[in-house]
N, C-alpha and C. Protein backbone atom coordinates (compact mmCIF):
# COMPACT_ATOMS: atom_id res chain seq x y z
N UNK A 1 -114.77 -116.81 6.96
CA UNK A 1 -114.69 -118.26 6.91
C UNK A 1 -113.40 -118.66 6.21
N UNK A 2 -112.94 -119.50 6.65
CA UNK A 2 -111.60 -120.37 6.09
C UNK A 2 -111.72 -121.62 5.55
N UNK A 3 -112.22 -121.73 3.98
CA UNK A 3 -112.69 -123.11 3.86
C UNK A 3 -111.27 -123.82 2.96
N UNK A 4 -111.53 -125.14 3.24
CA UNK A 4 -110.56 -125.93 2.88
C UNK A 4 -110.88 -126.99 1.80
N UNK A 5 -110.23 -127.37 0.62
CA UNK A 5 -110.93 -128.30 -0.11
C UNK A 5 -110.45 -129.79 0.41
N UNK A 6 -111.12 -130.89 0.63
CA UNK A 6 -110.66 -131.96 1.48
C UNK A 6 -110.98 -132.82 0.42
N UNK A 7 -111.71 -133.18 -0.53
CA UNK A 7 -111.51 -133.94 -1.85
C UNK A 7 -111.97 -133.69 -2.91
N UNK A 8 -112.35 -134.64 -3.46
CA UNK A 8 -113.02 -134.00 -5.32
C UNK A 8 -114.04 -134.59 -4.93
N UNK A 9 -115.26 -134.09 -6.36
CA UNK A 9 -116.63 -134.90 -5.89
C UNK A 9 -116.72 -135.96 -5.94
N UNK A 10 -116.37 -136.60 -7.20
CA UNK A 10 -115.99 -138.44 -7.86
C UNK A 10 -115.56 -138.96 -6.54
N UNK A 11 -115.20 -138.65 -5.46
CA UNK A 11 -115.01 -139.23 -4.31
C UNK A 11 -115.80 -139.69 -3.76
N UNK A 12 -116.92 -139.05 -3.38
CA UNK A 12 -118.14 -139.31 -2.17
C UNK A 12 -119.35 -139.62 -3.21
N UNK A 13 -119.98 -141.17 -3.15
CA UNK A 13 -121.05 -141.20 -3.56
C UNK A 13 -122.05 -141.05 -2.62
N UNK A 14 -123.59 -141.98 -2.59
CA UNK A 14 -124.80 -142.42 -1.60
C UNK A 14 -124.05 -143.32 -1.09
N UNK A 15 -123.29 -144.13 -1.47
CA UNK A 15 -122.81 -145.56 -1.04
C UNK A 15 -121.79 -145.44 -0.38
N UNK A 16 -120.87 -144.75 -0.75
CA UNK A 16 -119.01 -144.69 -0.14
C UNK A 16 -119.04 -142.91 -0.01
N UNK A 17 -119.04 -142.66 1.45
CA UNK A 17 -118.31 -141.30 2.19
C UNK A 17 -117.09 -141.48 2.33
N UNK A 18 -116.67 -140.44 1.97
CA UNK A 18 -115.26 -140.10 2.37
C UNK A 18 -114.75 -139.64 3.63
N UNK A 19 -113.61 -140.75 4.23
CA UNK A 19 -113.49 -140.24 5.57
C UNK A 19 -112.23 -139.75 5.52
N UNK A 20 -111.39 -138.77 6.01
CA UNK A 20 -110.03 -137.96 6.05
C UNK A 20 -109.96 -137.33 7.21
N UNK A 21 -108.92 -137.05 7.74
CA UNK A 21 -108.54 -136.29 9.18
C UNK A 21 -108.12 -134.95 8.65
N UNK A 22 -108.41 -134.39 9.66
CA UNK A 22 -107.81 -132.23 9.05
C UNK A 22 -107.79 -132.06 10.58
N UNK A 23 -106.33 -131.65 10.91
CA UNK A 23 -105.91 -130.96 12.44
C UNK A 23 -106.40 -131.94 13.54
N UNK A 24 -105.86 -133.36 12.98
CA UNK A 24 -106.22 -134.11 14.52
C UNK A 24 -107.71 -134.61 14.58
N UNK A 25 -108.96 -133.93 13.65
CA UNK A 25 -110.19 -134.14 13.93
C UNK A 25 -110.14 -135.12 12.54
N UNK A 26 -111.35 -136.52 12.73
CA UNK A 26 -112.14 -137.36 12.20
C UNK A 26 -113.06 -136.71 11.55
N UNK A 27 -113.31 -136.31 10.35
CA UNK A 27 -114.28 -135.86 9.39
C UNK A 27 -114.83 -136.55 8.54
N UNK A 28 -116.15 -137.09 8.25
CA UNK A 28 -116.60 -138.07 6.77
C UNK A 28 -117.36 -136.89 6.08
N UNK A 29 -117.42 -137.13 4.71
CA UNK A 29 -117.87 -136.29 3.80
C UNK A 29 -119.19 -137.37 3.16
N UNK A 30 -120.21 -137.03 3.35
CA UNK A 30 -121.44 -137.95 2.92
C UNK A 30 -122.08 -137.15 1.83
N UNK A 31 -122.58 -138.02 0.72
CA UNK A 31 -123.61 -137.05 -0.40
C UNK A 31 -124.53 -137.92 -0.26
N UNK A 32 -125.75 -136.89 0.13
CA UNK A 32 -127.51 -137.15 0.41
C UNK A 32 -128.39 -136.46 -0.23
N UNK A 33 -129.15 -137.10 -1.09
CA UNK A 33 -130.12 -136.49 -1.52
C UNK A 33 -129.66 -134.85 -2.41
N UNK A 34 -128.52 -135.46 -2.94
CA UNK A 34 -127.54 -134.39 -4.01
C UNK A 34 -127.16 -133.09 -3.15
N UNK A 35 -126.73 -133.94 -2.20
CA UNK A 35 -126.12 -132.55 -1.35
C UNK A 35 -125.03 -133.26 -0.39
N UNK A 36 -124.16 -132.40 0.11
CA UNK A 36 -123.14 -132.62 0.72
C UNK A 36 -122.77 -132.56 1.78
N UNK A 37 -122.23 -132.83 3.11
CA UNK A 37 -122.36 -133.06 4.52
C UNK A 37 -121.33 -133.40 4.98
N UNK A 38 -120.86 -132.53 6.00
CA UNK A 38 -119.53 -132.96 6.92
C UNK A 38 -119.77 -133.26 8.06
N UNK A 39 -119.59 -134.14 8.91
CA UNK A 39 -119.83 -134.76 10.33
C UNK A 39 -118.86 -135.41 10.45
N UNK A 40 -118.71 -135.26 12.07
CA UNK A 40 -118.09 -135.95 13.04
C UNK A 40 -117.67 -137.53 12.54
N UNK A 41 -116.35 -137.75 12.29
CA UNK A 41 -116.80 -138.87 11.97
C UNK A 41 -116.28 -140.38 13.15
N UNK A 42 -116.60 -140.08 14.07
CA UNK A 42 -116.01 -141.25 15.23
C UNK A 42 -117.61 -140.98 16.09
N UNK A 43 -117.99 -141.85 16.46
CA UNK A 43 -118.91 -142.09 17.04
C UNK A 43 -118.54 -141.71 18.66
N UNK A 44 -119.64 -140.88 19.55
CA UNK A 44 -119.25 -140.36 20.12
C UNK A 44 -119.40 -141.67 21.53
N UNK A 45 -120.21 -142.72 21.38
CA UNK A 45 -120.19 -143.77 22.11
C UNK A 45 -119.20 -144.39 22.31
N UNK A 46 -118.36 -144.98 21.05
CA UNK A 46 -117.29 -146.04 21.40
C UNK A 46 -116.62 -145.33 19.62
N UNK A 47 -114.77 -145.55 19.99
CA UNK A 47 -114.36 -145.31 18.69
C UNK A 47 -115.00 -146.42 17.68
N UNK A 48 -115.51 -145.04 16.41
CA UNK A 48 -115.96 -146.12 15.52
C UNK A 48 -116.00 -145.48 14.62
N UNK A 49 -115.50 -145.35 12.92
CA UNK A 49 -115.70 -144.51 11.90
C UNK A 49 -117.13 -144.89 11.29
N UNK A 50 -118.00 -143.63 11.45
CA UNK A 50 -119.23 -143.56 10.82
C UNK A 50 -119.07 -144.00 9.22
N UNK A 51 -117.91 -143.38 8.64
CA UNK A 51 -117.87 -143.72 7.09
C UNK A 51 -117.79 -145.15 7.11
N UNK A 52 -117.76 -146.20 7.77
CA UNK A 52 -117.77 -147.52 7.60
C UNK A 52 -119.25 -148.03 7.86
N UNK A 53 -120.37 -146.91 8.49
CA UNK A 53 -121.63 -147.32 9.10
C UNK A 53 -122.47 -147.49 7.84
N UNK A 54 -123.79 -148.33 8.19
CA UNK A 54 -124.64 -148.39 7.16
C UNK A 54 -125.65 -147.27 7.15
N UNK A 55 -125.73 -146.77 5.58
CA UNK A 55 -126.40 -145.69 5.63
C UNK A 55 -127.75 -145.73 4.73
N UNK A 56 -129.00 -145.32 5.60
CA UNK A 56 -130.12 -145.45 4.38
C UNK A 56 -130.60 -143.79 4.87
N UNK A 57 -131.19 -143.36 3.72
CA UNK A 57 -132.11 -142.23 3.64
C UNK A 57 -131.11 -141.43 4.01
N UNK A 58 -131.39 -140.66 4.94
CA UNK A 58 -130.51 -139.13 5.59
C UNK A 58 -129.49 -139.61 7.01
N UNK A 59 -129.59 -141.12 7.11
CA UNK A 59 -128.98 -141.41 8.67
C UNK A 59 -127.65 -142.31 8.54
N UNK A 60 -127.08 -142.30 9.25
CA UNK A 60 -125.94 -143.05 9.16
C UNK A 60 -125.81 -144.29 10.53
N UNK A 61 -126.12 -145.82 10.49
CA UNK A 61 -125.70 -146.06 11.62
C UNK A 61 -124.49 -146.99 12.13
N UNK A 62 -123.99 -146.16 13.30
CA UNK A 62 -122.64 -146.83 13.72
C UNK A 62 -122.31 -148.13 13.71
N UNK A 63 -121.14 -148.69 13.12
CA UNK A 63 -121.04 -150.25 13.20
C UNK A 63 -120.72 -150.73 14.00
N UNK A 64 -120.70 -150.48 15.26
CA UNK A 64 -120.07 -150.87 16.27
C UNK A 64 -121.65 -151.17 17.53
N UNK A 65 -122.01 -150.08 17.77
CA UNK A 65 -123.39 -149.79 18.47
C UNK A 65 -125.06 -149.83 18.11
N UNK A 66 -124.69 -150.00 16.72
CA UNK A 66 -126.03 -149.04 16.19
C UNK A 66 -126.77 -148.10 16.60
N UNK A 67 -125.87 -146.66 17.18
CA UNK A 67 -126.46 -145.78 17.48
C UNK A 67 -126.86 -145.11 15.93
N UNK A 68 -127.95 -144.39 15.67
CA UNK A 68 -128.42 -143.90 14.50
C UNK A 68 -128.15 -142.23 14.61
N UNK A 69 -127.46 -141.58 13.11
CA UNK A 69 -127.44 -140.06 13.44
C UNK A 69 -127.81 -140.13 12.36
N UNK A 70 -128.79 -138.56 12.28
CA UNK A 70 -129.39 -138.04 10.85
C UNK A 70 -128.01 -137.34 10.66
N UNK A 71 -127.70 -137.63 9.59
CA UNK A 71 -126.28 -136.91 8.12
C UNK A 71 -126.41 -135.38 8.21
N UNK A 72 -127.33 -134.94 7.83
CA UNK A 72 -127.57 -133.28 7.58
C UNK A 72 -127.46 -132.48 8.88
N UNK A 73 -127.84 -133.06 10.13
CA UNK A 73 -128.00 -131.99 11.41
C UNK A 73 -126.97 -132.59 12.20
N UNK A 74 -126.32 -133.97 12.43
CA UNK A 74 -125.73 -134.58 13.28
C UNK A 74 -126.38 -135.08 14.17
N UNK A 75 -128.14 -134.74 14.67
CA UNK A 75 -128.47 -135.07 15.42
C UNK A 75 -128.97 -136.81 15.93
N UNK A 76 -128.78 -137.28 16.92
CA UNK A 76 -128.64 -138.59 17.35
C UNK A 76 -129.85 -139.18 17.69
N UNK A 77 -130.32 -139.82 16.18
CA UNK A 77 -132.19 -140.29 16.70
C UNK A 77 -132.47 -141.46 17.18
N UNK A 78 -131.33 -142.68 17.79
CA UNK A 78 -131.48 -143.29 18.78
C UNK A 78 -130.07 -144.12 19.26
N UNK A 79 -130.24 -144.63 19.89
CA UNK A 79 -129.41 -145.63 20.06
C UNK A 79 -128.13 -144.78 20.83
N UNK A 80 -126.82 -145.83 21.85
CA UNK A 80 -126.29 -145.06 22.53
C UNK A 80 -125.21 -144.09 22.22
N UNK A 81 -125.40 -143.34 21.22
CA UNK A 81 -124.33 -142.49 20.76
C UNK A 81 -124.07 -141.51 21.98
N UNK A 82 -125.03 -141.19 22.75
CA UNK A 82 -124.38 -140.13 23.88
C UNK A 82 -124.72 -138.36 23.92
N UNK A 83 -124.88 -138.43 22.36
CA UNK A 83 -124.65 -136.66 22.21
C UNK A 83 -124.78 -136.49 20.62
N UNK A 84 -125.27 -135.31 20.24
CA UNK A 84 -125.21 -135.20 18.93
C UNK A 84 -123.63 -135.08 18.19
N UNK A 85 -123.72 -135.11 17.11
CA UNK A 85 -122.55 -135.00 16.12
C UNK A 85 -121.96 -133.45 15.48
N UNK A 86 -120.94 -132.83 15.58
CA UNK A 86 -120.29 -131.99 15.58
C UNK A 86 -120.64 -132.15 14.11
N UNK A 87 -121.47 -130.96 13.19
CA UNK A 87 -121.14 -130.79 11.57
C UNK A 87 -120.46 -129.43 11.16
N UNK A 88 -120.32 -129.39 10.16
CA UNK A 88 -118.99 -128.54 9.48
C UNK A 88 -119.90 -128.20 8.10
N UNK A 89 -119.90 -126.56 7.62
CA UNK A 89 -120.49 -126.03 6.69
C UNK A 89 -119.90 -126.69 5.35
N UNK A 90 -119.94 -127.05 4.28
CA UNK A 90 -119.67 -127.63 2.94
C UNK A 90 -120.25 -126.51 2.32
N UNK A 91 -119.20 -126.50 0.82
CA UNK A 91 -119.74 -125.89 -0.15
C UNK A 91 -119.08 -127.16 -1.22
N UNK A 92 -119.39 -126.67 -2.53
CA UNK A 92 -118.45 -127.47 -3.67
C UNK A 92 -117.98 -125.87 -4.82
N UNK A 93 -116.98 -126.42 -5.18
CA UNK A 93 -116.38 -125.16 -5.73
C UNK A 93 -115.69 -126.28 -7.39
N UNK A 94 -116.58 -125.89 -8.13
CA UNK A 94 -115.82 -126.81 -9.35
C UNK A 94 -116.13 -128.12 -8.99
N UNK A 95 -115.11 -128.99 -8.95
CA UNK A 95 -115.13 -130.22 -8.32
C UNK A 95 -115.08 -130.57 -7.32
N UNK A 96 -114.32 -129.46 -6.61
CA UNK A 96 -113.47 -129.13 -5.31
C UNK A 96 -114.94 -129.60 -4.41
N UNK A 97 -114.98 -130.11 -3.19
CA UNK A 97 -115.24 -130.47 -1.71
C UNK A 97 -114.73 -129.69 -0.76
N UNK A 98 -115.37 -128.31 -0.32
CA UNK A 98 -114.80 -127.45 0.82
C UNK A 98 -115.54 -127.82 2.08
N UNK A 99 -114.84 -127.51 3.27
CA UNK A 99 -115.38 -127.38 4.27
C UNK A 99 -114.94 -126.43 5.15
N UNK A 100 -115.64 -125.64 6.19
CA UNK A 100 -115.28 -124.50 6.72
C UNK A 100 -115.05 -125.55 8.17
N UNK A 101 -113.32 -125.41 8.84
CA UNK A 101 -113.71 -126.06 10.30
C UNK A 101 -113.18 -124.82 11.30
């Protein structure tokens, strides 16, 4: 694995994900339920940054569509997103925010 650190923790609360690009790809960094999560972050319906979507419990939904994705699996539990969400392994290292892409 080739992991990369993409921010610090003080970055990503419940409330504000961190969204950043690495190689061309849209990535948000979400913390749920004291854990950490990398997904897709453009909605696969219409361009739309998920880190701008409203998020309750484990789901994130798009501001554009309100298609709904659960955070932890990527998977798409309604609405017209199209397809599930591409996620990316996280660890935290110190403060450090890794992700393996």
């Amino acid at each position: 694995m080739s992991w990369i650190s993409v921010c610090d923790k003080s970055e990503v609360t419940e409330d504000e994900p961190k969204a950043f690009e690495l190689n061309g790809t849209k990535i948000g960094i979400f913390f749920v339920e004291e854990h950490y999560y990398a997904i897709e972050n453009v909605c696969p319906h219409a361009f739309a940054l998920l880190t701008e979507g409203f998020i309750e419990d484990q789901s994130v939904e798009c501001p554009l569509h309100e298609a709904i994705f659960d955070i932890p699996t990527g998977e798409l539990k309604s609405g017209p997103g199209c397809r599930n969400l591409c996620t990316y392994p996280v660890r935290v290292e110190g403060q450090n925010i890794q992700i393996d892409i």
